[in-house]
Structure formats: structure tokens, C-alpha cells
Protein backbone atom coordinates (compact mmCIF):
# COMPACT_ATOMS: atom_id res chain seq x y z
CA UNK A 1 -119.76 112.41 -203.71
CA UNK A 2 -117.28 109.75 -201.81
CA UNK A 3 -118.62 106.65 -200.67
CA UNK A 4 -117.68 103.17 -200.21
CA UNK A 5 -118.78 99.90 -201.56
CA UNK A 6 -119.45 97.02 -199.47
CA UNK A 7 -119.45 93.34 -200.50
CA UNK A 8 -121.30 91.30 -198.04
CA UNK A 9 -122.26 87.61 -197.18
CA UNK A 10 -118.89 86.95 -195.21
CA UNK A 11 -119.05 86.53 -191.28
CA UNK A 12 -116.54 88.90 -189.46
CA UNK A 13 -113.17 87.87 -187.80
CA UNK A 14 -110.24 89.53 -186.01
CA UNK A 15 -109.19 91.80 -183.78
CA UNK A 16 -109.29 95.60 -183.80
CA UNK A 17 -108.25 98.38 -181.27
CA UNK A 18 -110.94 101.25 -180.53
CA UNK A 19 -109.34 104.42 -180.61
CA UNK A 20 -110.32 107.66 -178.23
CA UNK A 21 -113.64 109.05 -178.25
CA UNK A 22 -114.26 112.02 -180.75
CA UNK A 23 -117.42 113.26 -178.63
CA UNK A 24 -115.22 113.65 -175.54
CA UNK A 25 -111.92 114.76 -177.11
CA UNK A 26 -113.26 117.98 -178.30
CA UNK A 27 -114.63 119.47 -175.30
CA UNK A 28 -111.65 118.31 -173.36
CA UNK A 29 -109.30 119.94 -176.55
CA UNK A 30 -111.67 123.13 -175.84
CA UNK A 31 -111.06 122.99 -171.81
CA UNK A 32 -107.24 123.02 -172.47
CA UNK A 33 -107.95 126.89 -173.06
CA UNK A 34 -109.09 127.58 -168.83
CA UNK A 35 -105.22 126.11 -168.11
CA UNK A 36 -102.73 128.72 -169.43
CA UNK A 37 -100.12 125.95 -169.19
CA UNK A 38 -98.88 122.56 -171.34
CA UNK A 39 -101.99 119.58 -171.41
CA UNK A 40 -101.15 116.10 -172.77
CA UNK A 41 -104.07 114.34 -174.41
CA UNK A 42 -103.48 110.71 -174.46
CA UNK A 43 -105.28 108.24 -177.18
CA UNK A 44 -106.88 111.13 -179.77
CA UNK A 45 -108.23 110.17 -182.37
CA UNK A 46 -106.83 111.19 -185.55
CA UNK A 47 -109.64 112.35 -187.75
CA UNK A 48 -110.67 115.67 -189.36
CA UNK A 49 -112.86 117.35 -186.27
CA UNK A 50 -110.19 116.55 -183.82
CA UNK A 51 -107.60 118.71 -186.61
CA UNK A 52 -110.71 121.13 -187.01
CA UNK A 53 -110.01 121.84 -183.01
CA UNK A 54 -106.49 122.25 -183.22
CA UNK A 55 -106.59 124.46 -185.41
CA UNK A 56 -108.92 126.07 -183.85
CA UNK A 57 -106.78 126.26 -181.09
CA UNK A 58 -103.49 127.20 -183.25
CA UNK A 59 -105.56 130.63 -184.70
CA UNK A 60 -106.51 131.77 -180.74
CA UNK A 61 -102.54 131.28 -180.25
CA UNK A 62 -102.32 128.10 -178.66
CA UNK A 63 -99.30 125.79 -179.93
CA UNK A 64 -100.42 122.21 -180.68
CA UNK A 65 -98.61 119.38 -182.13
CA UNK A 66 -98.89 115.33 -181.77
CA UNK A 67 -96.66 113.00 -180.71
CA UNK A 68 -97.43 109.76 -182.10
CA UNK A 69 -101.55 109.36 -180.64
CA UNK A 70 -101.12 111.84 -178.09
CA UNK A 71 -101.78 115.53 -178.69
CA UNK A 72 -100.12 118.19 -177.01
CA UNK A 73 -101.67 121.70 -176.31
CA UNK A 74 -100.22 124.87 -174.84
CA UNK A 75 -102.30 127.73 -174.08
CA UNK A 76 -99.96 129.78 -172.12
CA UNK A 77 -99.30 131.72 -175.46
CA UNK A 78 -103.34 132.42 -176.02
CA UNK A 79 -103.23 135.77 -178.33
CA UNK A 80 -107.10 135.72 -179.64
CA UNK A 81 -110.73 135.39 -178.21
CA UNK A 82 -112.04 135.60 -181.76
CA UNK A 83 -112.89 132.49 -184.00
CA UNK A 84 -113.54 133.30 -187.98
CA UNK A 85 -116.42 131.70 -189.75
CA UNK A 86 -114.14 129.69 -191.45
CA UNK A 87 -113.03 127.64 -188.78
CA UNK A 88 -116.39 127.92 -187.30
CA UNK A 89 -118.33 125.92 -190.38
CA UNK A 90 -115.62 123.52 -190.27
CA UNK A 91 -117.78 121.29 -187.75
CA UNK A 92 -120.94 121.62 -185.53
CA UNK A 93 -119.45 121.32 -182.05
CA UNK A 94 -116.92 124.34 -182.61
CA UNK A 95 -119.50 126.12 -180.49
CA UNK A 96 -117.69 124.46 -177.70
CA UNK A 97 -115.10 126.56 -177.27
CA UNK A 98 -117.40 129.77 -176.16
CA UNK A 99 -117.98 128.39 -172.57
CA UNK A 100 -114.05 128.42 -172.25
CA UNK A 101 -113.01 131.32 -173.83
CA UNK A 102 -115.45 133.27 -172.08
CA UNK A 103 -114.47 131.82 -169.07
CA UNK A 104 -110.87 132.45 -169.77
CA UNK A 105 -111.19 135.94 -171.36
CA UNK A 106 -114.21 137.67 -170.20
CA UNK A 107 -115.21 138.06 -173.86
CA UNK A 108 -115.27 136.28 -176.95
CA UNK A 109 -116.79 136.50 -180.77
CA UNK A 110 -117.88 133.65 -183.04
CA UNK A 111 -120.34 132.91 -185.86
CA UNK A 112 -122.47 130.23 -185.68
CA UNK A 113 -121.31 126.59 -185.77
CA UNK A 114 -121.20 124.33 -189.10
CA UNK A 115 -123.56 122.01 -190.13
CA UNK A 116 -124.09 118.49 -189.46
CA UNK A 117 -124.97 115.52 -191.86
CA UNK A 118 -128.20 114.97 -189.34
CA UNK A 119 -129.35 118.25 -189.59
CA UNK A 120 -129.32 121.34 -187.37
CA UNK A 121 -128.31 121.53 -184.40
CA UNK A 122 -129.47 124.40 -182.39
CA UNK A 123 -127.58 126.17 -179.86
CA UNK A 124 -130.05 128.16 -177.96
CA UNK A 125 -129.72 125.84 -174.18
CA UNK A 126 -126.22 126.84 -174.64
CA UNK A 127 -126.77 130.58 -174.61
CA UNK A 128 -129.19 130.58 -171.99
CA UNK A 129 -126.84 128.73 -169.81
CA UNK A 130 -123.99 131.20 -170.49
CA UNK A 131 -126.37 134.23 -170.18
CA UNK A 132 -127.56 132.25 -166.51
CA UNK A 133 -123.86 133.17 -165.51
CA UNK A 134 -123.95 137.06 -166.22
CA UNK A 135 -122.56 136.73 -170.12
CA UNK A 136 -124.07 139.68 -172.32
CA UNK A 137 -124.67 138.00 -175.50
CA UNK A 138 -125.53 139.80 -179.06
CA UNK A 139 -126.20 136.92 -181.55
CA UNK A 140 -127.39 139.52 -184.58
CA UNK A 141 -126.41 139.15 -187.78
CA UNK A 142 -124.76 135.19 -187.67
CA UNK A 143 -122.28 135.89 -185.35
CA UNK A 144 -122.19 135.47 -181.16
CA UNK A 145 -120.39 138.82 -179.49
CA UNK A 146 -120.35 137.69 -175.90
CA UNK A 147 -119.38 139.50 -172.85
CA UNK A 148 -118.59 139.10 -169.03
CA UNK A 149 -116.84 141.05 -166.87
CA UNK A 150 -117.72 138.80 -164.30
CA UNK A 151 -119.10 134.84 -164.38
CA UNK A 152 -121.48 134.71 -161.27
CA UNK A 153 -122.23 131.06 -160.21
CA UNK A 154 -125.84 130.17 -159.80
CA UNK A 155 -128.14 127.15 -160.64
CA UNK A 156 -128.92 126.03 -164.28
CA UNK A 157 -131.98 124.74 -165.18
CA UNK A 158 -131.55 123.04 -168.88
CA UNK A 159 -134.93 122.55 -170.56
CA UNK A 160 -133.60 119.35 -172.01
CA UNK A 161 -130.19 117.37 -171.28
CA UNK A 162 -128.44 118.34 -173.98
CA UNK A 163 -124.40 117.28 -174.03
CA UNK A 164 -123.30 120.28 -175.65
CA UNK A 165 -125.10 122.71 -173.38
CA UNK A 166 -123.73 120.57 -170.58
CA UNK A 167 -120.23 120.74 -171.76
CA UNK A 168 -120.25 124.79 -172.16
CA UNK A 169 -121.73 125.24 -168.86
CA UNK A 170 -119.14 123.27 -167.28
CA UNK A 171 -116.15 124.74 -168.96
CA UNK A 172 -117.71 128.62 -168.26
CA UNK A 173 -118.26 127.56 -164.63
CA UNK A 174 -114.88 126.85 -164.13
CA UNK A 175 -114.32 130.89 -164.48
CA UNK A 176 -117.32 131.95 -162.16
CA UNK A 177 -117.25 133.04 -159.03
CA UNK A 178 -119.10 130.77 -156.50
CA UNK A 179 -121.10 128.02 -156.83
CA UNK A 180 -122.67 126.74 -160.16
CA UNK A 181 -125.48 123.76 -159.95
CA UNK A 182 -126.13 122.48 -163.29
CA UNK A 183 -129.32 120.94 -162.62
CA UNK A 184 -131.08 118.05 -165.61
CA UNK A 185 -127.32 117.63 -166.75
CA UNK A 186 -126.73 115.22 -169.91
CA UNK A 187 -125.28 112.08 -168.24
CA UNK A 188 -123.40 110.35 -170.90
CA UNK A 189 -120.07 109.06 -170.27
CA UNK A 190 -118.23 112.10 -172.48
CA UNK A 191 -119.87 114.21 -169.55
CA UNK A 192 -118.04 112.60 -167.05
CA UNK A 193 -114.68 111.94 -168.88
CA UNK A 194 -114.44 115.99 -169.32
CA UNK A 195 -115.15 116.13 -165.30
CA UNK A 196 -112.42 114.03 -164.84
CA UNK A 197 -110.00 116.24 -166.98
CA UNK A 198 -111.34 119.39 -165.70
CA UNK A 199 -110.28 117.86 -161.97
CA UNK A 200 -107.17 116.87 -163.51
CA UNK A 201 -106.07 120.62 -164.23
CA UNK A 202 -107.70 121.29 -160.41
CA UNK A 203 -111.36 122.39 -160.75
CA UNK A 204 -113.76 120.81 -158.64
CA UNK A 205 -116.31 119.41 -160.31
CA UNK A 206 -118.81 116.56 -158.87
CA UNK A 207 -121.77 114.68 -160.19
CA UNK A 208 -121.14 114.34 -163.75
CA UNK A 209 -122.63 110.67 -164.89
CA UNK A 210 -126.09 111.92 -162.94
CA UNK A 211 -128.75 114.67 -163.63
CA UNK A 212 -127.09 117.37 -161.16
CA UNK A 213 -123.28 118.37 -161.85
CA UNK A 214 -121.56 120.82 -159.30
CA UNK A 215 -119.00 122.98 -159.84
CA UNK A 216 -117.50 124.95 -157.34
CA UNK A 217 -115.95 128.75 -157.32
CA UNK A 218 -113.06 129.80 -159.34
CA UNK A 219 -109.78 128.40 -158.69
CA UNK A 220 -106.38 128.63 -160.35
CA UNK A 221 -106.03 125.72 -162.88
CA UNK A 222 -102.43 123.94 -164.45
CA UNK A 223 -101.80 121.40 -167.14
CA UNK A 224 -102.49 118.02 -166.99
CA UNK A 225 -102.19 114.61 -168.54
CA UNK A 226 -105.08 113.03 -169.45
CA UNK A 227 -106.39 109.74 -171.68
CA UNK A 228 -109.28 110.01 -173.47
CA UNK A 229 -111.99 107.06 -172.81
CA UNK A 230 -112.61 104.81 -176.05
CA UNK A 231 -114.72 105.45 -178.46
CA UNK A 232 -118.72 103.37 -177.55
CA UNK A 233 -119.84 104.45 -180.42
CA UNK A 234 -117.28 103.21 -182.67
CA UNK A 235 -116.83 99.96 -180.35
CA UNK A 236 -120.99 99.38 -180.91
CA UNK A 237 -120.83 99.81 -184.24
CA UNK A 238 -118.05 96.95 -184.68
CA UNK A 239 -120.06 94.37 -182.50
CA UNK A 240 -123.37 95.25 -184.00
CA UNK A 241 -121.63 94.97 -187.40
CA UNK A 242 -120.36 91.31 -186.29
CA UNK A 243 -124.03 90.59 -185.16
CA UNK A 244 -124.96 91.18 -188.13
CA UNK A 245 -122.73 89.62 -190.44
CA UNK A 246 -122.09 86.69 -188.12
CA UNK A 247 -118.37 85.77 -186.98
CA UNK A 248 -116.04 86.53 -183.52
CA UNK A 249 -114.58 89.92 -183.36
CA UNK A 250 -112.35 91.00 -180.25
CA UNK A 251 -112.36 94.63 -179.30
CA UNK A 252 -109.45 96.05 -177.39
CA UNK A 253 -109.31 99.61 -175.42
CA UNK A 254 -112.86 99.34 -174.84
CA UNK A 255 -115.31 100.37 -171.36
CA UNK A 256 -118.00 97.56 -171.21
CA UNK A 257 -120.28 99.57 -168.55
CA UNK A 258 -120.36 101.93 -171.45
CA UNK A 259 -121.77 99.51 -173.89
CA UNK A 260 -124.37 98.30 -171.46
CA UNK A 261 -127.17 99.46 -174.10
CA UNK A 262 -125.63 97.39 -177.01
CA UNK A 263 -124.39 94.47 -175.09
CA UNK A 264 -127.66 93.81 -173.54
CA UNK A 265 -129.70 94.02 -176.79
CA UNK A 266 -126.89 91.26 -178.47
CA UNK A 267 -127.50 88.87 -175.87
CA UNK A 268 -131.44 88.96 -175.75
CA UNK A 269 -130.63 88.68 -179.84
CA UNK A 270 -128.72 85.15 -179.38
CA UNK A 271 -124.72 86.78 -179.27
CA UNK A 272 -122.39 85.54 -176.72
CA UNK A 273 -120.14 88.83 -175.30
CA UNK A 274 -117.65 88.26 -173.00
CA UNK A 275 -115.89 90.56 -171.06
CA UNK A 276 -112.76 91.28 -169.65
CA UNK A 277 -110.36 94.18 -168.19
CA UNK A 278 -109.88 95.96 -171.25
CA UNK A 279 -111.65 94.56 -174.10
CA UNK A 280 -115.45 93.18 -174.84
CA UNK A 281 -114.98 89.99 -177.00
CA UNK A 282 -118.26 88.68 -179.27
CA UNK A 283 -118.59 84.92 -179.54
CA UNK A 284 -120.24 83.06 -182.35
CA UNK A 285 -123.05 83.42 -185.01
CA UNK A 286 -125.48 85.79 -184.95
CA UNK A 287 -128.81 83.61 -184.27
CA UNK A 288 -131.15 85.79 -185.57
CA UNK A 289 -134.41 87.54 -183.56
CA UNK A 290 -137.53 86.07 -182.49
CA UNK A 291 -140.99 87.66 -184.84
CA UNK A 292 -139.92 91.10 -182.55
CA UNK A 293 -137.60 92.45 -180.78
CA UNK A 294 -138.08 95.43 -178.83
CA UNK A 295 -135.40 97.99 -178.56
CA UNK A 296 -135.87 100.49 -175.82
CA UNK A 297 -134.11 103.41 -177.53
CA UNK A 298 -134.20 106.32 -174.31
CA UNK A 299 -133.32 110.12 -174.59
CA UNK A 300 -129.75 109.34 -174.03
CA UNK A 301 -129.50 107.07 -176.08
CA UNK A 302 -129.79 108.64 -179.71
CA UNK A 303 -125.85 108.38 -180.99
CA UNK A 304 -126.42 104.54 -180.87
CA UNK A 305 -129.50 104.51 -182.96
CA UNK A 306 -127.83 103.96 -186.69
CA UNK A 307 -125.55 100.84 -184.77
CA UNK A 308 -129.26 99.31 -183.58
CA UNK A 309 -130.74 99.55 -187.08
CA UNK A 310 -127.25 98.10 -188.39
CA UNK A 311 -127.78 95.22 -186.05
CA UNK A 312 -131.70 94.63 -187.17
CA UNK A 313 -131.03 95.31 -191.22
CA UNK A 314 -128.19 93.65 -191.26
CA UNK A 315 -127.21 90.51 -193.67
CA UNK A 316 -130.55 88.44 -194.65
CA UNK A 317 -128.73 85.49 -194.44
CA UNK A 318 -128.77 85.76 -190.25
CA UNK A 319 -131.49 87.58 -189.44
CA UNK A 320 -135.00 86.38 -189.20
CA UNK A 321 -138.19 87.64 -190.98
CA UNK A 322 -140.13 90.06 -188.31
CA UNK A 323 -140.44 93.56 -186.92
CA UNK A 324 -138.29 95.33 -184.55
CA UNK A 325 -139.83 98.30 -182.37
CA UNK A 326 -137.89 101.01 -181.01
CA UNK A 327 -139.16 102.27 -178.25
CA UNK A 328 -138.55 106.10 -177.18
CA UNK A 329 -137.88 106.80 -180.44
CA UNK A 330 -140.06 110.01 -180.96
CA UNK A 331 -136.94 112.31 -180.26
CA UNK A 332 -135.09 110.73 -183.31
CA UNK A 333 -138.15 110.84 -186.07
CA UNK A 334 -136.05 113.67 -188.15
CA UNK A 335 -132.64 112.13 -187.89
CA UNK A 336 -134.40 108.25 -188.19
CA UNK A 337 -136.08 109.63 -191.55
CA UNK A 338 -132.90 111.25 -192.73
CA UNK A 339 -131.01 108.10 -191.89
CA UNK A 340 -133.53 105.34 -193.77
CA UNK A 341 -133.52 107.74 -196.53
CA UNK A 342 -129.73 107.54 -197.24
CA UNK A 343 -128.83 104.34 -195.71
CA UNK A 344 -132.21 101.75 -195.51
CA UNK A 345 -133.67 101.45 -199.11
CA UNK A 346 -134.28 97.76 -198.84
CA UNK A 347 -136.66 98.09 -196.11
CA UNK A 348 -140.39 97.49 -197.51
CA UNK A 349 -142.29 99.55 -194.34
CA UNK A 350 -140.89 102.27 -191.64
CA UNK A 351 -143.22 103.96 -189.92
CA UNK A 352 -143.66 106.20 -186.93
CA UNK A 353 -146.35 105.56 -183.90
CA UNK A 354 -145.90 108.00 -181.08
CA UNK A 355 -142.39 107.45 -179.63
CA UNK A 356 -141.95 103.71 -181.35
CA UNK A 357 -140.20 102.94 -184.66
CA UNK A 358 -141.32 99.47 -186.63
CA UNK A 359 -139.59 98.35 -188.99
CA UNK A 360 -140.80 95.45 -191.29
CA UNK A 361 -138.47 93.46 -193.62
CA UNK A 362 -139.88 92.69 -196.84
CA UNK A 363 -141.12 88.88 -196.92
């Protein structure tokens, strides 16, 4: 097993770049597929899901290559509507890539997506969106065969706003005919950064950032260039790590408005952030929290939990005896006890009341 050791007790300092958002980089890599022509993704990040999806896209016939921290995808040359279980398992969102092939194809046949460190993630809101549009879907056996001779827009109701769901409705709605209402949408900014591509290569698409995302009928899409927004959750997890360690870090290629959730919890905690055009710049020690400090958590806002319990568990030396409370937490009990297992030893008391998490340092 890999890991990495971490000497403490030294307050943070510098200045670091945040590169392009993973979460929002595959489903736009995946929406390259409704073009048929030459995309251009600006700022990807280089890491091993992003060359998961390329080659991914390589196997379905699509040429890919980078130049420098830009990606380059043609899909004119698209041979395949088939993805093998090995490229599948390689990572949990390759399940993306149904909505567009579909959409693209009229049919397409995968196995189930890989794993993920959190646990599993289940697809069925995806399905039942697709199936919403006229796809035929046999999922026997471990592997999707889906079918459509026709997409027919309608509205989708999603039982709960789930991103991925979201994403693959979007992408197949872009190949129906008429209009397609997604309706209890996931509204995090990755939503509306793959609306913004998607009306890039010509769709129409409105609403994405709110519950309710329109799509309107089929029309002929083209290539594009597009930059992928940065990274929040890498960008929260740097501040939240300077929080906690103490120190002045200065983060470049960064969205504030999507940090509002972190930012807001480091000043109520004593941090000074500053803000400016392109960057989010902490200021100063890390004062430490009051007896407790409560966190409000939310449904949307689950891929910042681990950077909030970085920020309360952090370094001793700057944080205050006391209890922290999560609120809206009850979503996150399996992936919370997964996390403390691997990752919060040294706390004496976690426990679970309804939808709060308290956590106690030892005295």
C-alpha cells in the first residue's frame, strides 16, 4: 500500500496554482463524443482518471493527444459504441460516457463502472433518466446493452440531485428530439461548467447552477474551445490545510463564489481571506474555534466534507479544545465512518445524532 508521511508543526507559506477541475473535465471529455469534430480542452488536469477518459475515448476511435495542459479530442473518426470492462473498472464515473454515446449512436454497451475508495456508487437515477428518454436498457449479467432508435425529450424527475445522473441526462438530451426539462437538477458548479461547453459546441442548454436545467431539441453540434473551471475542491483543501497548520498561502486560478462554503466557515474560525480577480489569498494564523463551531454541511455539499474535518483536526498546536457539529450530515454517515476510520484515529469520540456529526478532541 502507497502512502505518504507527513511531518507537521510548521505553519504553511507560498504560493501555488490550482489546476482544472477533475469532476468537470470528465463529463466535458465524455461530451466531446455528441461533436463529430476537433474540441480543445484548456487547463486539464493531468492525473490518472482524466488518462482513464482518454483512453476511453482512444478505444471508441477518437484521437486524443495533449499539448502542454490542454487536451485535444477528435471524434470525427468515432469507430466503437462499446466500452470493455477493463476500461470500465478503471474509475467510477466511466458511466459517463453512456448518456453521450447513446445520444450519438443510438446504441451503446458497457459493464458497470469501477469502484470508488468511498464506496459504491450506484447508478440506478442514471438509468431511469436515460430510459425517461425512450432508451431500452438490459443491465443483466454486469453489463448495460442500451438502445434508442429515437431520444424523445420529456421532463425528468430525479429522486435525488445526483451530479452524475445530471451530467448523463444532459449529454443524452442533446440527441433527443424536443424538449427535455430536467427537473431537481444537481446544482454544483461542474453542472454548469459542462452547460457552458455543451453551448460552446451549439446546444442550448439553460438553467444549470439551479434545480431545473432545460435543454432544447436536437441540433447539429461542432468543436469548440473550452477552459475547464479550477479545481474548489483542491483550492479548499489548500486553505483549510493553511487553517490548520497556521501560515499565508496564495492561491492562483481559483473561483471565490465557488468557495463560498469554505471561505465563510474560515472567517467565522478567525482566518483573514482576501480576494481578488483570479486568486483567493489567506492571511495570518489560524486563531483557533470558540468551545463549538457549527458547520452546516448541506446535500450539496458532501465533496468538501474531508477539507472541513481537515480544518477542525488539524494541528493541536492552533486549534482549541471543543466540539464541532456538522450539521446535515446524515447523507455522509457511510463515507464520514469510512473516512475517520482511515484518516481520524486521534479523535477520542465521533458520533452520529440524526443529520449532525460531533466530534470531540481528546482533553
Amino acid at each position: 500500500m502507497r502512502y505518504i508521511t507527513i511531518e507537521g508543526g510548521t505553519p504553511l507559506r507560498g504560493e501555488v496554482a490550482v489546476q482544472g477541475a477533475k469532476n468537470s473535465v470528465l463529463p466535458i471529455l465524455a461530451a466531446t463524443l455528441l461533436s463529430g469534430d476537433v474540441c480543445r480542452i484548456e487547463g486539464c488536469p493531468h492525473l490518472s482518471d482524466v488518462d482513464s477518459a482518454a483512453d476511453i475515448l482512444r478505444y471508441l476511435g477518437c484521437a486524443v493527444q495533449w499539448d502542454g495542459d490542454d487536451l485535444l479530442v477528435d471524434s470525427t473518426t468515432l469507430t466503437r459504441c462499446d466500452i470493455p470492462q477493463t476500461l470500465m473498472r478503471r474509475m467510477r464515473s466511466s458511466v459517463i460516457f453512456l448518456g453521450a454515446i447513446l445520444a450519438r449512436c443510438g446504441w451503446a454497451e458497457l459493464s458497470y463502472p469501477g469502484g470508488c475508495e468511498l464506496g459504491p456508487r450506484p447508478i440506478d437515477l442514471h438509468l431511469a433518466a436515460l430510459r425517461a428518454l425512450g432508451a431500452d436498457i438490459d443491465d443483466a449479467g454486469g453489463t448495460l446493452r442500451c438502445r434508442a432508435r429515437r431520444l424523445t425529450g420529456c421532463q425528468i424527475v430525479l429522486a435525488t440531485p445526483s451530479v452524475g445522473a445530471t451530467e448523463n441526462a444532459m449529454l443524452a438530451a442533446c440527441g433527443a428530439e424536443g424538449e427535455t426539462v430536467i427537473c431537481n437538477a444537481a446544482r454544483e458548479p461542474e453542472i454548469a461548467d459542462l452547460q457552458d461547453f455543451l453551448c460552446a459546441m451549439g446546444a442550448d442548454v439553460r438553467g444549470a447552477g439551479g434545480s431545473v436545467i432545460t435543454v432544447s431539441p436536437k441540433r447539429p453540434l461542432h468543436g469548440c474551445v473550452h477552459r475547464v473551471i479550477p479545481d474548489r475542491i483542491v483550492a479548499a483543501t489548500y486553505l483549510c490545510a493553511a487553517a490548520a497548520a497556521g501560515g499565508e498561502v496564495t492561491l492562483r486560478n481559483t473561483e471565490h463564489r465557488h468557495l463560498a462554503a469554505v471561505t465563510t466557515v474560515l472567517d467565522q474560525a478567525g482566518c483573514g481571506v482576501r480576494c481578488g480577480l483570479v486568486f483567493g489569498n489567506l492571511l495570518g494564523e489560524f486563531l483557533g474555534f470558540g468551545n463549538q463551531l457549527g458547520l452546516f454541511v448541506g446535500r450539496s455539499r458532501g465533496d468538501l466534507l474531508a477539507d472541513f474535518l481537515l480544518l477542525r483536526t488539524g494541528s493541536l498546536e492552533f486549534l482549541q479544545r471543543g466540539t464541532t457539529n456538522l450539521v446535515g450530515a446524515q447523507h455522509l454517515v457511510d463515507q464520514f465512518d469510512r473516512f475517520a476510520t482511515l484518516a481520524l484515529g486521534f479523535l477520542n469520540n465521533v458520533s452520529m445524532f440524526t443529520n449532525e456529526l460531533d466530534i470531540k478532541h481528546a482533553s
